[in-house]
PDB file of N, CA and C in Angstrom:
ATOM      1  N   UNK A   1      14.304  36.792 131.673  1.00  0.00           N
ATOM      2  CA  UNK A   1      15.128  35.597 131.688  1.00  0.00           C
ATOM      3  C   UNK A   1      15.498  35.271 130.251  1.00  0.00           C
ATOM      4  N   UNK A   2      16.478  34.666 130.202  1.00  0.00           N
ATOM      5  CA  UNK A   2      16.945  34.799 128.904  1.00  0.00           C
ATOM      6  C   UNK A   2      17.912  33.292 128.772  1.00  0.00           C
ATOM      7  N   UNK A   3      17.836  32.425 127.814  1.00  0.00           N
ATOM      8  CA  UNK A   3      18.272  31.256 127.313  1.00  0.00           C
ATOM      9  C   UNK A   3      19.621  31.401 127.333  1.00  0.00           C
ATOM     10  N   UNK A   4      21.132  30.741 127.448  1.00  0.00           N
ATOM     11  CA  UNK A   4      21.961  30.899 126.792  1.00  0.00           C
ATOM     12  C   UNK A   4      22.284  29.996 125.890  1.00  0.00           C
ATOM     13  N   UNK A   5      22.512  30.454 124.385  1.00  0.00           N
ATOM     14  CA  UNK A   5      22.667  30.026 123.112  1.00  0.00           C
ATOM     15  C   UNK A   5      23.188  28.849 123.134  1.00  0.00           C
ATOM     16  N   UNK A   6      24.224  28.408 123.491  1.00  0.00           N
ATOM     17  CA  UNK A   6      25.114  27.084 124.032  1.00  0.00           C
ATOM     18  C   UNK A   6      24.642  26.328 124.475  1.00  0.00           C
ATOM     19  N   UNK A   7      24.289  26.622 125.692  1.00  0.00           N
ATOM     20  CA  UNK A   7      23.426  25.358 126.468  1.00  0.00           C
ATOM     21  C   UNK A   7      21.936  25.481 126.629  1.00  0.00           C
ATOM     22  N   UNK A   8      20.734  25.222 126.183  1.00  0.00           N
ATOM     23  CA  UNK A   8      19.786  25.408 126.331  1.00  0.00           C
ATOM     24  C   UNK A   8      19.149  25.566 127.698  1.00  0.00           C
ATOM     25  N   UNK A   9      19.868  24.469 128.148  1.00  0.00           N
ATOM     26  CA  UNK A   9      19.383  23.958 129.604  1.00  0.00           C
ATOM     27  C   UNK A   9      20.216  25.098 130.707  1.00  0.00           C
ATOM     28  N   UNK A  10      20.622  25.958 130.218  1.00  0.00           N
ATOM     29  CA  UNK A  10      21.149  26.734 130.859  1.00  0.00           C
ATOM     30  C   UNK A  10      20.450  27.908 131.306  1.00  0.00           C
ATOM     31  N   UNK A  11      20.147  28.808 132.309  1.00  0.00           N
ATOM     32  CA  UNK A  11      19.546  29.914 131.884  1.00  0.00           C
ATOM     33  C   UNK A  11      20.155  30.794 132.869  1.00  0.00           C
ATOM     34  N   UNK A  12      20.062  31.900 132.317  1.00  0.00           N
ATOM     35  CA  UNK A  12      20.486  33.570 132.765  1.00  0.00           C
ATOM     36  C   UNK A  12      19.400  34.333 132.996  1.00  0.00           C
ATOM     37  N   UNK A  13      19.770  35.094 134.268  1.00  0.00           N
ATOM     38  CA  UNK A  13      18.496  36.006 134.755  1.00  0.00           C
ATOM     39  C   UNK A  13      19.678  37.638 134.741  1.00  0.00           C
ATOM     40  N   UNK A  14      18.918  38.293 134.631  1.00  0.00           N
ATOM     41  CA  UNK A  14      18.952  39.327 134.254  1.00  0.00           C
ATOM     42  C   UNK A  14      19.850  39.775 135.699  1.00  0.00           C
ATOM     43  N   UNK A  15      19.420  39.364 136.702  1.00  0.00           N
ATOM     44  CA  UNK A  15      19.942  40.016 138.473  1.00  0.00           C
ATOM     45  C   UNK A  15      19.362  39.240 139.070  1.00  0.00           C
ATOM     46  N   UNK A  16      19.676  38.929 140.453  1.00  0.00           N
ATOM     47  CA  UNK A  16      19.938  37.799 141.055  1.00  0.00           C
ATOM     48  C   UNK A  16      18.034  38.023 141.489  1.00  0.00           C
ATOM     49  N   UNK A  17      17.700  39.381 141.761  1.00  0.00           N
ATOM     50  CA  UNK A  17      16.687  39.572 142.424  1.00  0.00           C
ATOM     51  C   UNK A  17      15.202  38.812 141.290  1.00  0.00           C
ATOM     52  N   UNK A  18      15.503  38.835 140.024  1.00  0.00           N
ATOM     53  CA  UNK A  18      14.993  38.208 138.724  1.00  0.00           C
ATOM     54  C   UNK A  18      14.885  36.620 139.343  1.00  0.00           C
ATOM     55  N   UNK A  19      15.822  36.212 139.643  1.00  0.00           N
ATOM     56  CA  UNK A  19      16.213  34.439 140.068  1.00  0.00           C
ATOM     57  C   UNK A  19      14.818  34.094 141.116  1.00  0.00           C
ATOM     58  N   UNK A  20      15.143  34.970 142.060  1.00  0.00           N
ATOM     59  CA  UNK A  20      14.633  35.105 143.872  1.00  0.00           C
ATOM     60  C   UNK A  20      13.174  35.336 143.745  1.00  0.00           C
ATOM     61  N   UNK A  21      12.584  35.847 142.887  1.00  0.00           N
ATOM     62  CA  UNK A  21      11.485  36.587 142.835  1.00  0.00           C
ATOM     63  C   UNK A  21       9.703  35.752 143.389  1.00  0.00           C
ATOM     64  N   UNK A  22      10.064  34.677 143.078  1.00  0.00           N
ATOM     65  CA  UNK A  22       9.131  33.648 143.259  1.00  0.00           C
ATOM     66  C   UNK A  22       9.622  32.497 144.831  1.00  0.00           C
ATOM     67  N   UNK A  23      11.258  32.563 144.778  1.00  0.00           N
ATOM     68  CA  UNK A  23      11.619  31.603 145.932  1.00  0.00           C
ATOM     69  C   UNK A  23      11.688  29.953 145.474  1.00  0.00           C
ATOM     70  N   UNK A  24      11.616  30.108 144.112  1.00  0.00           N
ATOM     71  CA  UNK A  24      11.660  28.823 143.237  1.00  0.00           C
ATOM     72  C   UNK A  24      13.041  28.611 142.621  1.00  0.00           C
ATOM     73  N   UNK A  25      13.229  27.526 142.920  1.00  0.00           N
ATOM     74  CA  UNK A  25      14.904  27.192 142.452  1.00  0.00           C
ATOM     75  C   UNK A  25      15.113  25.630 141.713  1.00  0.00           C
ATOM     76  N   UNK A  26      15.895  25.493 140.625  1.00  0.00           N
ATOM     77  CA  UNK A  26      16.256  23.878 140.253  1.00  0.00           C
ATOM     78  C   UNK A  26      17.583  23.988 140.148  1.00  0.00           C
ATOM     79  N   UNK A  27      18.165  23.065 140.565  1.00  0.00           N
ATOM     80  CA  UNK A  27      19.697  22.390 140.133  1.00  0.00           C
ATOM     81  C   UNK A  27      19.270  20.906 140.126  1.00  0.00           C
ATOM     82  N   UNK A  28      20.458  21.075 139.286  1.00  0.00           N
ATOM     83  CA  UNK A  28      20.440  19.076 139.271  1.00  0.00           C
ATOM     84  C   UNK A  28      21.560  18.573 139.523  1.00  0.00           C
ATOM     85  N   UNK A  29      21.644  17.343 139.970  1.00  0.00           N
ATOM     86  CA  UNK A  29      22.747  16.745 140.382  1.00  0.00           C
ATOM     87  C   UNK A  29      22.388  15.188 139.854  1.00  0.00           C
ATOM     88  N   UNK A  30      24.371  15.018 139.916  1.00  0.00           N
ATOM     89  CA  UNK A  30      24.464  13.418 139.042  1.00  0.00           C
ATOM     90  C   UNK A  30      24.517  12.131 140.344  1.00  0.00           C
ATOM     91  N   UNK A  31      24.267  10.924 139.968  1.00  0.00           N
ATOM     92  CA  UNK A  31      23.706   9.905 141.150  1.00  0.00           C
ATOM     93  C   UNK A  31      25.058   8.981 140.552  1.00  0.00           C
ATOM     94  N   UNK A  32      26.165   9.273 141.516  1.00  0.00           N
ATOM     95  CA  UNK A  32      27.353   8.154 141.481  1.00  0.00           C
ATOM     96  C   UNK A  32      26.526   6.698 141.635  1.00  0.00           C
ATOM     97  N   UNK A  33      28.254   5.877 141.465  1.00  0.00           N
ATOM     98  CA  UNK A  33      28.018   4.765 141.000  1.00  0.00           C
ATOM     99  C   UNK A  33      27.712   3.711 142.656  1.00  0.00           C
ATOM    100  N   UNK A  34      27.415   3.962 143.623  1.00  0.00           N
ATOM    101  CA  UNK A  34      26.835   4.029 145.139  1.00  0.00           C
ATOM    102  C   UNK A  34      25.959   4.730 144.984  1.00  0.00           C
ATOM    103  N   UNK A  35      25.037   5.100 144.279  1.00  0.00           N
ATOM    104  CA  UNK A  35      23.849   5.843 144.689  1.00  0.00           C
ATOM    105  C   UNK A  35      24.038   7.513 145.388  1.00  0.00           C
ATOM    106  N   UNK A  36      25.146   7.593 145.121  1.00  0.00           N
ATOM    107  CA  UNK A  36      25.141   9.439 146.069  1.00  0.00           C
ATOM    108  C   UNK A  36      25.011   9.770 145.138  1.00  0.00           C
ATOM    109  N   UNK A  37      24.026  11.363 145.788  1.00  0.00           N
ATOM    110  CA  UNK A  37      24.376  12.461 145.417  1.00  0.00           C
ATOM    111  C   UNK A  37      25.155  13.473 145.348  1.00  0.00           C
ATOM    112  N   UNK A  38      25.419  15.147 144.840  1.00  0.00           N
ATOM    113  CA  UNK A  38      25.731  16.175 145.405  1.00  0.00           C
ATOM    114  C   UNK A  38      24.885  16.930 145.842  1.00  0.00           C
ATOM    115  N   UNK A  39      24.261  17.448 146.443  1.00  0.00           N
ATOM    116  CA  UNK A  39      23.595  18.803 146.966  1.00  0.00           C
ATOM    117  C   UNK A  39      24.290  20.044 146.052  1.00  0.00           C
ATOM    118  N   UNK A  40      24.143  20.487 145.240  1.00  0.00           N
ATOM    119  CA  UNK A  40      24.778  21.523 145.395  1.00  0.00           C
ATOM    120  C   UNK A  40      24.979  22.934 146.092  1.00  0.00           C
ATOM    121  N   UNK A  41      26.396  23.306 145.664  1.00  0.00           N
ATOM    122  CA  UNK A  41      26.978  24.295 146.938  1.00  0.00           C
ATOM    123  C   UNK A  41      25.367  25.680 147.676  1.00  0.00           C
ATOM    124  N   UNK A  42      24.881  26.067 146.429  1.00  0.00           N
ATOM    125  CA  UNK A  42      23.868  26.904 146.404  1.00  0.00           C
ATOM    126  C   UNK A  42      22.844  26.949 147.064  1.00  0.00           C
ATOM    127  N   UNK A  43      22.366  25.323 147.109  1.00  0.00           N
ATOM    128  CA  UNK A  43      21.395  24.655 147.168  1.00  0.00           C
ATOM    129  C   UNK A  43      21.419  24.780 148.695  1.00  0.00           C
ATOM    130  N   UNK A  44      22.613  23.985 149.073  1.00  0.00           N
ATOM    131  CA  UNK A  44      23.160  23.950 150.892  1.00  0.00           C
ATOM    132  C   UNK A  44      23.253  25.461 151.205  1.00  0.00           C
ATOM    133  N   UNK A  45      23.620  26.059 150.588  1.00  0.00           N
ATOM    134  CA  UNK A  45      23.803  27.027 151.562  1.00  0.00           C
ATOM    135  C   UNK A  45      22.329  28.030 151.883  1.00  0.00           C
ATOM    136  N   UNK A  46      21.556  27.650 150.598  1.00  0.00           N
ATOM    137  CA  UNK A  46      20.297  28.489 150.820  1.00  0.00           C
ATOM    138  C   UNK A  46      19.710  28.440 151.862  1.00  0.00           C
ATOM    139  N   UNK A  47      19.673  26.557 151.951  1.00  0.00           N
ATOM    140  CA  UNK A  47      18.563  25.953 152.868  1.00  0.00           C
ATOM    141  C   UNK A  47      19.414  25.435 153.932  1.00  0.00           C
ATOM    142  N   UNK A  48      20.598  26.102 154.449  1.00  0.00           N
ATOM    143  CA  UNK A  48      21.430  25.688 155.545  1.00  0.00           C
ATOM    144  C   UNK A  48      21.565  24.487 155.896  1.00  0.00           C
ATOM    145  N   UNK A  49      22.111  23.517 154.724  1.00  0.00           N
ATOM    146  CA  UNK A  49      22.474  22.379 154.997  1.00  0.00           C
ATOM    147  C   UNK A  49      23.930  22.158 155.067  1.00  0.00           C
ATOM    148  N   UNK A  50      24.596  21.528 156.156  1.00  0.00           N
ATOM    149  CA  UNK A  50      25.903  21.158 156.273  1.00  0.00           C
ATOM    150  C   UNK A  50      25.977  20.214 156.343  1.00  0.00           C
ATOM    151  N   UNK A  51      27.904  19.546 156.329  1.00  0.00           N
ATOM    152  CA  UNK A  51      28.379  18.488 156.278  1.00  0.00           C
ATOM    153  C   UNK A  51      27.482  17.268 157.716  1.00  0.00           C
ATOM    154  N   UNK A  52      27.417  16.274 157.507  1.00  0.00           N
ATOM    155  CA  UNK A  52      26.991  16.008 158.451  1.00  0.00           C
ATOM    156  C   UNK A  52      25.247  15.935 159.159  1.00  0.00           C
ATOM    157  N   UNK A  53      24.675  16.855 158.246  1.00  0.00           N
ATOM    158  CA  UNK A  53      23.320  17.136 158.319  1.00  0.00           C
ATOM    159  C   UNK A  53      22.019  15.816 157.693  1.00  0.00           C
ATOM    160  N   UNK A  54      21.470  15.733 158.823  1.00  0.00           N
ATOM    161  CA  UNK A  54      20.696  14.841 158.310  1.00  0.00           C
ATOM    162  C   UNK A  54      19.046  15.531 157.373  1.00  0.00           C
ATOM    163  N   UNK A  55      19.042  14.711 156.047  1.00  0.00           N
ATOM    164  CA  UNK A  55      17.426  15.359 155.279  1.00  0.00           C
ATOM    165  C   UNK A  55      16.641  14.065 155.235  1.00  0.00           C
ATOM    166  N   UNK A  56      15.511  14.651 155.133  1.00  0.00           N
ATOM    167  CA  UNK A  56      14.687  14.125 154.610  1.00  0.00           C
ATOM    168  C   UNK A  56      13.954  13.429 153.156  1.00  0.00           C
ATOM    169  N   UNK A  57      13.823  12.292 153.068  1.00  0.00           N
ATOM    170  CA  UNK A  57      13.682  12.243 151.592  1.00  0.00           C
ATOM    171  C   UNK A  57      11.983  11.652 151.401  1.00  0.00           C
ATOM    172  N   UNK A  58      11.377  12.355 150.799  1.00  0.00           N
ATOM    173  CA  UNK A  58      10.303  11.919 150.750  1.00  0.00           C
ATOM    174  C   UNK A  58       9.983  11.585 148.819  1.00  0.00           C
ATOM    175  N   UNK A  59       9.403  10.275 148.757  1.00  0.00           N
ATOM    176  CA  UNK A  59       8.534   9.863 147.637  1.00  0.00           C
ATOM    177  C   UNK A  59       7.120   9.611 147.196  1.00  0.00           C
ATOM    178  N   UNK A  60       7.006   9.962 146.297  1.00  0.00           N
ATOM    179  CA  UNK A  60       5.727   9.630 145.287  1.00  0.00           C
ATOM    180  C   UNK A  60       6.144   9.439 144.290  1.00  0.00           C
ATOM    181  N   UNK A  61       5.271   7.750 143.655  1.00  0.00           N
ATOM    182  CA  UNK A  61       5.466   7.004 142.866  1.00  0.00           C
ATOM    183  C   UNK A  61       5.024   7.821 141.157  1.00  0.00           C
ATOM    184  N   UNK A  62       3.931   9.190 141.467  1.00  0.00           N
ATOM    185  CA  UNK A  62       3.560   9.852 140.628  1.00  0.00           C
ATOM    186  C   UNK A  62       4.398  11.273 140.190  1.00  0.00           C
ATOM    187  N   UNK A  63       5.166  11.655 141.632  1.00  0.00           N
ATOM    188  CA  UNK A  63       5.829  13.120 141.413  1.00  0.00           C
ATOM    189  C   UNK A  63       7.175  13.087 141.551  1.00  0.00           C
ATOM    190  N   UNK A  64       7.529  12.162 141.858  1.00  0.00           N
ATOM    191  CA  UNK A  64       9.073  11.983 142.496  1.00  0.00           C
ATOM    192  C   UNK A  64       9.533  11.760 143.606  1.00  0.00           C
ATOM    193  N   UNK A  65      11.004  12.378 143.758  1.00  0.00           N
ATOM    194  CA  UNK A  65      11.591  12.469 145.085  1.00  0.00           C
ATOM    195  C   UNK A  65      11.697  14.149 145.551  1.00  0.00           C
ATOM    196  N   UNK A  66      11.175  14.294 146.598  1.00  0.00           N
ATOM    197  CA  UNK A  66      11.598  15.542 147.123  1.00  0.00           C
ATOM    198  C   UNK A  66      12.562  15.518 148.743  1.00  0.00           C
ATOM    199  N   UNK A  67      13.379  16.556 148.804  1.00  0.00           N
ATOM    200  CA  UNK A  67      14.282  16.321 149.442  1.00  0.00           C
ATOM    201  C   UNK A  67      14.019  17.773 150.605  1.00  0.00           C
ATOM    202  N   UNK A  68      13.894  17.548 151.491  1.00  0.00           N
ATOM    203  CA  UNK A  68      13.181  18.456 153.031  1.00  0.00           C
ATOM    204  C   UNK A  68      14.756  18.737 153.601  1.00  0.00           C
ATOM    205  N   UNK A  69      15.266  19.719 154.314  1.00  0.00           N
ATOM    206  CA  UNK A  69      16.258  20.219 154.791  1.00  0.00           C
ATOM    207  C   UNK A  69      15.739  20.006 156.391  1.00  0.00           C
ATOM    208  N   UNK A  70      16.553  20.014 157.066  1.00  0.00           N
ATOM    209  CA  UNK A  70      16.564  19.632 158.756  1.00  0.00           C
ATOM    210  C   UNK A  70      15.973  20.671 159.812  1.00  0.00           C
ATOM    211  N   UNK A  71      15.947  21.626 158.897  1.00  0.00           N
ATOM    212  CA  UNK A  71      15.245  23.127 159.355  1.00  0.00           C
ATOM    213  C   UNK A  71      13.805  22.816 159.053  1.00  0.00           C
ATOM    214  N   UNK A  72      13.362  21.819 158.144  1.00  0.00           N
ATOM    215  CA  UNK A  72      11.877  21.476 158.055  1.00  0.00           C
ATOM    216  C   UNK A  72      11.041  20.534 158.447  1.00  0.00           C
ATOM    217  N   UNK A  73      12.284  19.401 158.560  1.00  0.00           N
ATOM    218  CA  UNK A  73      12.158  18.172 158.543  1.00  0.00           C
ATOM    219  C   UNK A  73      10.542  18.034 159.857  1.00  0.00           C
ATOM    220  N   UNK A  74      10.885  18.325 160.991  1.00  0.00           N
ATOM    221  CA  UNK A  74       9.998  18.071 161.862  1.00  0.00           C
ATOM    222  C   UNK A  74       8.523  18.481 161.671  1.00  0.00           C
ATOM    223  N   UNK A  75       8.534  19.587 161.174  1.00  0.00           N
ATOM    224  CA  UNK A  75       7.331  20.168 161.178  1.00  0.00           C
ATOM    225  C   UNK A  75       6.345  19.588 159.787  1.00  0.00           C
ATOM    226  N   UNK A  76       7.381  18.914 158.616  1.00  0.00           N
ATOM    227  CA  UNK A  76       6.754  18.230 157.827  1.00  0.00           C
ATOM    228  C   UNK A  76       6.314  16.413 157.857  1.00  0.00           C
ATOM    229  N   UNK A  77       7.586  15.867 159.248  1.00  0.00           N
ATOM    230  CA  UNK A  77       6.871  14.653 159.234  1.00  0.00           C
ATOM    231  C   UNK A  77       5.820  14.884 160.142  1.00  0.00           C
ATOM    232  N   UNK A  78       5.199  16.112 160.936  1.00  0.00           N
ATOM    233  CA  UNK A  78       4.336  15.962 161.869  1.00  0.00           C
ATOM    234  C   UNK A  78       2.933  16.266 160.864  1.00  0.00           C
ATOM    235  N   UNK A  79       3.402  16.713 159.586  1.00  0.00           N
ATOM    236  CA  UNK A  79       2.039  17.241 158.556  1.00  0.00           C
ATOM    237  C   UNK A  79       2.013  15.876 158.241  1.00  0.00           C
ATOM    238  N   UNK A  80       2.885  14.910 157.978  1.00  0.00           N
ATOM    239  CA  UNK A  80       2.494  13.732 156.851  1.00  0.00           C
ATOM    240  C   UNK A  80       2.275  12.620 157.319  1.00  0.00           C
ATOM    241  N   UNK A  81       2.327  12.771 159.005  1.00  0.00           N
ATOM    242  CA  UNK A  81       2.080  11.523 159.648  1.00  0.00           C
ATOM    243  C   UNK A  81       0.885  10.843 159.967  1.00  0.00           C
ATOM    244  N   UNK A  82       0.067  11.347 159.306  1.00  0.00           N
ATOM    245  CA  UNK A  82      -0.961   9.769 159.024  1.00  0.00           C
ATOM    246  C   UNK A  82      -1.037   9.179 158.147  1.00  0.00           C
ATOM    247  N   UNK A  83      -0.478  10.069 157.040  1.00  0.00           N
ATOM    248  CA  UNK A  83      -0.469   9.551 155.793  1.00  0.00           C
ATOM    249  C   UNK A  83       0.353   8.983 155.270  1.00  0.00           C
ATOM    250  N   UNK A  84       1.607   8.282 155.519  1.00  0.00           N
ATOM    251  CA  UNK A  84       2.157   7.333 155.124  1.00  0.00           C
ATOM    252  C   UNK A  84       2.805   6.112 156.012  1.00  0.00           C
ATOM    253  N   UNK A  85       2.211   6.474 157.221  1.00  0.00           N
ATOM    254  CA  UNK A  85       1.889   5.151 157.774  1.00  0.00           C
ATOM    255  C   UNK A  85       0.808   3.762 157.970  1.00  0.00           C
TER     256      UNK A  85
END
């Protein structure tokens, strides 16, 4: 993996299979002036999210926000349901 000079925050992998290797991914996205987001295009299409699709948003006051796709959604509020009710 390799930095690009320009943007720090940028990075280049050598081949896509370099990227994939772990199944670990970041993008970021900007929070309009209503509170939306974007998903990005990559992001949706990895984790088969479409127009219209409802996610999940789960918080901790210590780790953040994490965001569950509809393909998970069930099987993770059935893991977290004692615990945040």
């Amino acid at each position: 993996m390799e930095t690009n000079s320009s943007n720090h925050t940028h990075l280049t992998y050598k081949d896509k299979i370099e990227k994939n290797k772990q199944g670990l991914y970041a993008w970021t996205a900007k929070v309009g002036s209503k509170g939306q987001i974007v998903i990005p295009k990559e992001a949706r299409d990895l984790f088969h999210i479409q127009s219209g699709d409802t996610v999940l948003l789960l918080g901790d006051q210590t780790q953040g926000i994490a965001l569950v796709s509809g393909d998970q959604m069930t099987a993770m509020l059935h893991a977290i349901k004692g615990k945040i009710l």
